[in-house]
Every structure is written in C-alpha cells, then in structure tokens.
C-alpha atoms as a PDB file:
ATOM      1  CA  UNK A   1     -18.476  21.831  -2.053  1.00  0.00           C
ATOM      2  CA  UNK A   2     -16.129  23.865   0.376  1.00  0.00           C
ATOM      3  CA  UNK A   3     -16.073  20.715   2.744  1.00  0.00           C
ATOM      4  CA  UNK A   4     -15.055  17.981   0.381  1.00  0.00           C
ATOM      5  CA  UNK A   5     -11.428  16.432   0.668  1.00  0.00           C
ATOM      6  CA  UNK A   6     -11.668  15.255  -2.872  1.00  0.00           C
ATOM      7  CA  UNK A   7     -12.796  18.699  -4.630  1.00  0.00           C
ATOM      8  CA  UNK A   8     -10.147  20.938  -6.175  1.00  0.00           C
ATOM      9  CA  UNK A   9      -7.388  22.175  -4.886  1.00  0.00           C
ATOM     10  CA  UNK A  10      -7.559  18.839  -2.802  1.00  0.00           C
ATOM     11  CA  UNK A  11      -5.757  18.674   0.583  1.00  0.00           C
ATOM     12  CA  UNK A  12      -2.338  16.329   0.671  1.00  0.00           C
ATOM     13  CA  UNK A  13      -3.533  12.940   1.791  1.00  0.00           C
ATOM     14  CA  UNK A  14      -0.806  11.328   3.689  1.00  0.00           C
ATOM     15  CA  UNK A  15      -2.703   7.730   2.933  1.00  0.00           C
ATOM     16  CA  UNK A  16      -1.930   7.998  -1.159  1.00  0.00           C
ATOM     17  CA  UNK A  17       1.000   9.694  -3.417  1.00  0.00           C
ATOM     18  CA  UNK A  18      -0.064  10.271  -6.656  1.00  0.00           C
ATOM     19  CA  UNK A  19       0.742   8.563  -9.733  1.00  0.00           C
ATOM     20  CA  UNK A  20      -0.641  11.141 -12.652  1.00  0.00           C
ATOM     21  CA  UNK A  21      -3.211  13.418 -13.425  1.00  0.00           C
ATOM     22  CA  UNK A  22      -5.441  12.222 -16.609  1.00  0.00           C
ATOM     23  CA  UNK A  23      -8.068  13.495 -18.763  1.00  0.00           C
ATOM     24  CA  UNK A  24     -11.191  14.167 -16.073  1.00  0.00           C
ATOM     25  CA  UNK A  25      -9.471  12.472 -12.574  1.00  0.00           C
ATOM     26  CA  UNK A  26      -6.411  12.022 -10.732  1.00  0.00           C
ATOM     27  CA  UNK A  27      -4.709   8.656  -9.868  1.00  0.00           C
ATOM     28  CA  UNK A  28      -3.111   7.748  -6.424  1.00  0.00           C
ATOM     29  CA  UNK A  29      -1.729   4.770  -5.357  1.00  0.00           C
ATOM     30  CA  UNK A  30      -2.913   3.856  -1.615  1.00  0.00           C
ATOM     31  CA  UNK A  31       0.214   3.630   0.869  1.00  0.00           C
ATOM     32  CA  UNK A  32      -1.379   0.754   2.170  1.00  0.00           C
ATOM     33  CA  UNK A  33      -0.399  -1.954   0.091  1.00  0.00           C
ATOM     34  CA  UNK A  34      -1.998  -5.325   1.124  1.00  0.00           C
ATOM     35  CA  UNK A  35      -3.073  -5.398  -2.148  1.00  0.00           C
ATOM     36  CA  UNK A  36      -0.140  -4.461  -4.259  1.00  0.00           C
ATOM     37  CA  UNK A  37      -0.757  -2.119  -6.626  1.00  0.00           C
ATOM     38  CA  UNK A  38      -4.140  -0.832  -4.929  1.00  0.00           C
ATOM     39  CA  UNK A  39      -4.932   2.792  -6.401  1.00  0.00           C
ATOM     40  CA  UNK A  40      -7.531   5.540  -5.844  1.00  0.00           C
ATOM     41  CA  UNK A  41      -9.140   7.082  -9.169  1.00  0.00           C
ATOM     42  CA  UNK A  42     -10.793  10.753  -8.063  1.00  0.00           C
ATOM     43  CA  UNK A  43     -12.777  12.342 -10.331  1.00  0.00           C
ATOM     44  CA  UNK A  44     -11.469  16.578 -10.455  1.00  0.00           C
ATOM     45  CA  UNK A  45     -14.077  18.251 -12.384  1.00  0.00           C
ATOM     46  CA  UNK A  46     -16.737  19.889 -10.307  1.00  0.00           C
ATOM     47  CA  UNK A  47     -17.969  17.930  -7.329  1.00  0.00           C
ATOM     48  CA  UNK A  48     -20.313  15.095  -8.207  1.00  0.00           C
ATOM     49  CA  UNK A  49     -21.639  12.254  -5.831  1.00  0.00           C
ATOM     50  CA  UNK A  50     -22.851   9.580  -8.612  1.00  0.00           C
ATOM     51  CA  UNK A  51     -22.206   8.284 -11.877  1.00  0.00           C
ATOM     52  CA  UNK A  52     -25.185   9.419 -13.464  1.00  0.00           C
ATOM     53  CA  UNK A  53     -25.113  12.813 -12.809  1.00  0.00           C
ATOM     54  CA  UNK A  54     -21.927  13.948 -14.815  1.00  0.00           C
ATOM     55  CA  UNK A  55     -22.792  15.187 -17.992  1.00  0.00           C
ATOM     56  CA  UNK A  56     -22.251  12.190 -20.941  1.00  0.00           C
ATOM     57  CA  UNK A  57     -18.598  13.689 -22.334  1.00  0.00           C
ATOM     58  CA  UNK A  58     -17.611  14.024 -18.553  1.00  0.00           C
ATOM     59  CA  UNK A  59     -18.712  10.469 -17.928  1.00  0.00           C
ATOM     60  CA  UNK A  60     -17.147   9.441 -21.359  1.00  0.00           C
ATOM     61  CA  UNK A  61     -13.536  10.891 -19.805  1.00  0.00           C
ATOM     62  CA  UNK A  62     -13.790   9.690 -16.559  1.00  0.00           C
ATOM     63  CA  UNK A  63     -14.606   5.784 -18.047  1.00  0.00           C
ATOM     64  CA  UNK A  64     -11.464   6.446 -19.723  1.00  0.00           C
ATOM     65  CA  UNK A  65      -9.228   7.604 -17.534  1.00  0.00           C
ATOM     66  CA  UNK A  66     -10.682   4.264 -15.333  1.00  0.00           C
ATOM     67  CA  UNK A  67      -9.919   2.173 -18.368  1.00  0.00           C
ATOM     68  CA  UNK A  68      -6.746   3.728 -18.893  1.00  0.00           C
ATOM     69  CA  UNK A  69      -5.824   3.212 -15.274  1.00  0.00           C
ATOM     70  CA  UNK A  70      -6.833  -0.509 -15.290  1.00  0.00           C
ATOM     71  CA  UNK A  71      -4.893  -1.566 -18.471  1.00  0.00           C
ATOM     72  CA  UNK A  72      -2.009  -0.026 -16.903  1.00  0.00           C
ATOM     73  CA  UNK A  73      -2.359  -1.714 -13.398  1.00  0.00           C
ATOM     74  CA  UNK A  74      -2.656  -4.866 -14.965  1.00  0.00           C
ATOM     75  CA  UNK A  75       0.241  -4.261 -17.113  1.00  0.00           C
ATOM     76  CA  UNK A  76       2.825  -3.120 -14.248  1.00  0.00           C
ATOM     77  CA  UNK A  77       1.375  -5.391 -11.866  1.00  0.00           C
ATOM     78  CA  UNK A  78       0.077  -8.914 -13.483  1.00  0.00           C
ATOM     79  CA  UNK A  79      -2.811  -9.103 -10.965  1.00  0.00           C
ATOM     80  CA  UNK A  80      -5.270 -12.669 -11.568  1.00  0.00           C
ATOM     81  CA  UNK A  81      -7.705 -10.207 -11.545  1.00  0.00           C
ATOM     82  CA  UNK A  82      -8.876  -6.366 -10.903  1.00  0.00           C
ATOM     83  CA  UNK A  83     -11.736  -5.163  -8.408  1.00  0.00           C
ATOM     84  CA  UNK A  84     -13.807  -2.166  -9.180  1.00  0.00           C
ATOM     85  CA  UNK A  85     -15.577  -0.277  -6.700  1.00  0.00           C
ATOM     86  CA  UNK A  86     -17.325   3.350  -6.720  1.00  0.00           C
ATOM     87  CA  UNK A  87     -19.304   3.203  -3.955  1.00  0.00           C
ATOM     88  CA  UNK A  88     -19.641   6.938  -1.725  1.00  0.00           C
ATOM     89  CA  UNK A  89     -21.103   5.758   1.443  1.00  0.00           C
ATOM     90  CA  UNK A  90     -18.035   7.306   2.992  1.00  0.00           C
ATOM     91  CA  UNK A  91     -16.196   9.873   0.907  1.00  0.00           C
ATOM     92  CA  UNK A  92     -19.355  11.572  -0.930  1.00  0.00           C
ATOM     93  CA  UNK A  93     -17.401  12.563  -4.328  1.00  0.00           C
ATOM     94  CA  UNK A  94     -16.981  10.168  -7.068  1.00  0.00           C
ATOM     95  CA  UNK A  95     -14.142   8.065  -6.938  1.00  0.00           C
ATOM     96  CA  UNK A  96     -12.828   4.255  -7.809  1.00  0.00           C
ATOM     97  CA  UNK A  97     -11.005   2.088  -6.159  1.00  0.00           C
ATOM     98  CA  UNK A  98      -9.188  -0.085  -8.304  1.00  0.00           C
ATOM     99  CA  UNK A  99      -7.920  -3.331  -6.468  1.00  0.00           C
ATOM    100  CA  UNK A 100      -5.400  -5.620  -8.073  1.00  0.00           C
ATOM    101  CA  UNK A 101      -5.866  -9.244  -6.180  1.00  0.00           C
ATOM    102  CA  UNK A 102      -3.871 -12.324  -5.946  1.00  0.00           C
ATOM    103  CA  UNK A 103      -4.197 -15.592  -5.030  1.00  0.00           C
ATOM    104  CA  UNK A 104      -1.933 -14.911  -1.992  1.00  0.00           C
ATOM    105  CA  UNK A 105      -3.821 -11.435  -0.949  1.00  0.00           C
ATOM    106  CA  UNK A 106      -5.503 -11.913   2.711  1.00  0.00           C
ATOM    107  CA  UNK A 107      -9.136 -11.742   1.137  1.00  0.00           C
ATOM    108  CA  UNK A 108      -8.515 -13.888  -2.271  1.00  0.00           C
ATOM    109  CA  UNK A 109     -11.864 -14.747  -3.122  1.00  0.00           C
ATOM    110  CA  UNK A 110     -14.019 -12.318  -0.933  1.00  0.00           C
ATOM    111  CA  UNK A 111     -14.397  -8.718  -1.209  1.00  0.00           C
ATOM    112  CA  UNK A 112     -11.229  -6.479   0.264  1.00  0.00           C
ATOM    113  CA  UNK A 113     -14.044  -5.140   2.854  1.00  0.00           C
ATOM    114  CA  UNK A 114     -14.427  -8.064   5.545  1.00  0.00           C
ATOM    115  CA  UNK A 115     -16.779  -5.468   7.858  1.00  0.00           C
ATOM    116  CA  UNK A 116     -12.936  -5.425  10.314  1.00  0.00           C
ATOM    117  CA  UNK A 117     -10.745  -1.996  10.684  1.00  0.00           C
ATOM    118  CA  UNK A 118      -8.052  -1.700   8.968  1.00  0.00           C
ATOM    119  CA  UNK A 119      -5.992  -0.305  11.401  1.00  0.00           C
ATOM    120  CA  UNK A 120      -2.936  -2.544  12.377  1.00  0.00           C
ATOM    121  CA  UNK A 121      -3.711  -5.198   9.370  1.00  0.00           C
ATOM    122  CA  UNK A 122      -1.694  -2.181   6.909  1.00  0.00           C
ATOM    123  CA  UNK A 123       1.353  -3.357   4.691  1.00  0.00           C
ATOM    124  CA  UNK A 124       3.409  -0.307   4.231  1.00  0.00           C
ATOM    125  CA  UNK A 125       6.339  -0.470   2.037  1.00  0.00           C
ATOM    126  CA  UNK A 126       9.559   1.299   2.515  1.00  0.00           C
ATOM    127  CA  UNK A 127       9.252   4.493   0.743  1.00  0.00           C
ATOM    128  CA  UNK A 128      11.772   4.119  -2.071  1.00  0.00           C
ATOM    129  CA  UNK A 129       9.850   0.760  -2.831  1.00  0.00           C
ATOM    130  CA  UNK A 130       6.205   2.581  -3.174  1.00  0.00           C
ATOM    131  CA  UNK A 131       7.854   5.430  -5.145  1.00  0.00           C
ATOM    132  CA  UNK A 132       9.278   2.593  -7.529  1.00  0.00           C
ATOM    133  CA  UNK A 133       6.010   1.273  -7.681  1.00  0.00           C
ATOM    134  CA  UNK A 134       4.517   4.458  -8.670  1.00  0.00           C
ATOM    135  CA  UNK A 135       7.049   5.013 -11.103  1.00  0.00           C
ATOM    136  CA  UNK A 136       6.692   1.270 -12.830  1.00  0.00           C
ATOM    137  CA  UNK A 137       2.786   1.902 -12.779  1.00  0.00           C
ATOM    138  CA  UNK A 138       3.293   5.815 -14.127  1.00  0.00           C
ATOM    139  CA  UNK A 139       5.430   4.634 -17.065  1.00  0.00           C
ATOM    140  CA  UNK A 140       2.402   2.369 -17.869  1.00  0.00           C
ATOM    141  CA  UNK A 141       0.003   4.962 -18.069  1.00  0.00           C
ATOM    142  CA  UNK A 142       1.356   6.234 -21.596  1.00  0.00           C
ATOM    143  CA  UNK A 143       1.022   2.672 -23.145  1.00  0.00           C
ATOM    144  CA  UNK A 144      -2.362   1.866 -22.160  1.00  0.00           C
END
C-alpha cells in the first residue's frame, strides 16, 4: 500500500527511534515519554489492517515478537502493569502500542486516551537519556 507510513521501506518518524528489528515487526520507543518506557510494535511483513487476516505462522511471529517486547519492557522498566492496544482507527496497518503505567503516570487507572490532544501535555527527555533508555530496553530484548 504505496500510501502507508508503516509499510516497508518506512519513512523516518521523528516521534519514535527504534529499539530493534524482531522476527515479523519492528520496535520503537515513542519520544514522548509520559509513560516511561511507552513503545510502538509495527508489524513489517506485507501490509495488513487486522489481526485476523495474517496468515497463522505470521500471526504466530508477530504474538511473539509482542511477547518478546513485553517481557522485556517489564524487565528494563518495572512498570505495575503493561497496556496493550492494537486498535487502527488512525494508522490503518497493524501495530501495538505497548504502555508501561505507574501509579504516578497522569492517567493511572484510566486508559492513556482521555479524548484531549496531546499536544503541549508531551514529556520529552533529553536525548542522551531516551537513547539510554533504548539501550537498557534493547539489551533486554535478548533475555526475554
């Protein structure tokens, strides 16, 4: 799909940096860091829309690469608890967002989405400190 930001070769998003490249997706952690840790999981085979339309060893890959994502969130960043979502109304290409929260986060308790723009609400780290981030949630990836 020749219009899709997601599809391969995907355009540079200056919102995420990646973190690695798995099996069947890509993961990138979001610059925006009110929820420390928060990450993007895109799926890079062919372009598909929903869940149920990837074929069951593509599916099989992806769950894995979202399971080995999660373990190694949890591990670099000791969240209380992660947030899945895969949801398309926006970006039409498969894709998770995988949330660490914290007691402390500004929507403990309620769902990141509070209907409000998130313009001007952003936490953006200095660089060197997302990079490190990156880097502590990269060397997790092997381990989990």
């Amino acid at each position: 799909m020749p219009t899709c930001r997601y599809c391969l070769p995907r355009p540079a998003n200056p919102n995420r940096v990646e973190v690695a490249v798995l099996r069947r997706s890509t993961l990138f952690l979001n610059r925006d860091q009110r929820f420390r840790g928060y990450c993007v999981l895109v799926y890079d085979g062919p372009h598909a829309e929903a869940l149920e339309a990837l074929a069951a060893g593509e599916y099989s890959a992806f769950m894995a690469d979202l399971h080995q994502a999660a373990a190694a969130l949890r591990a670099a960043c000791r969240p209380a608890l992660l947030n899945y979502e895969c949801m398309g109304n926006q970006m039409r290409h498969l894709h998770w967002h995988v949330v660490p929260r914290y007691p402390t986060d500004p929507r403990w308790g309620y769902p990141i989405w509070d209907g409000q723009p998130f313009e001007g609400r952003e936490i953006f780290l200095p660089e060197a400190e997302l990079l490190a981030l990156r880097d502590h949630i990269r060397s997790h990836l092997a381990a989990a």
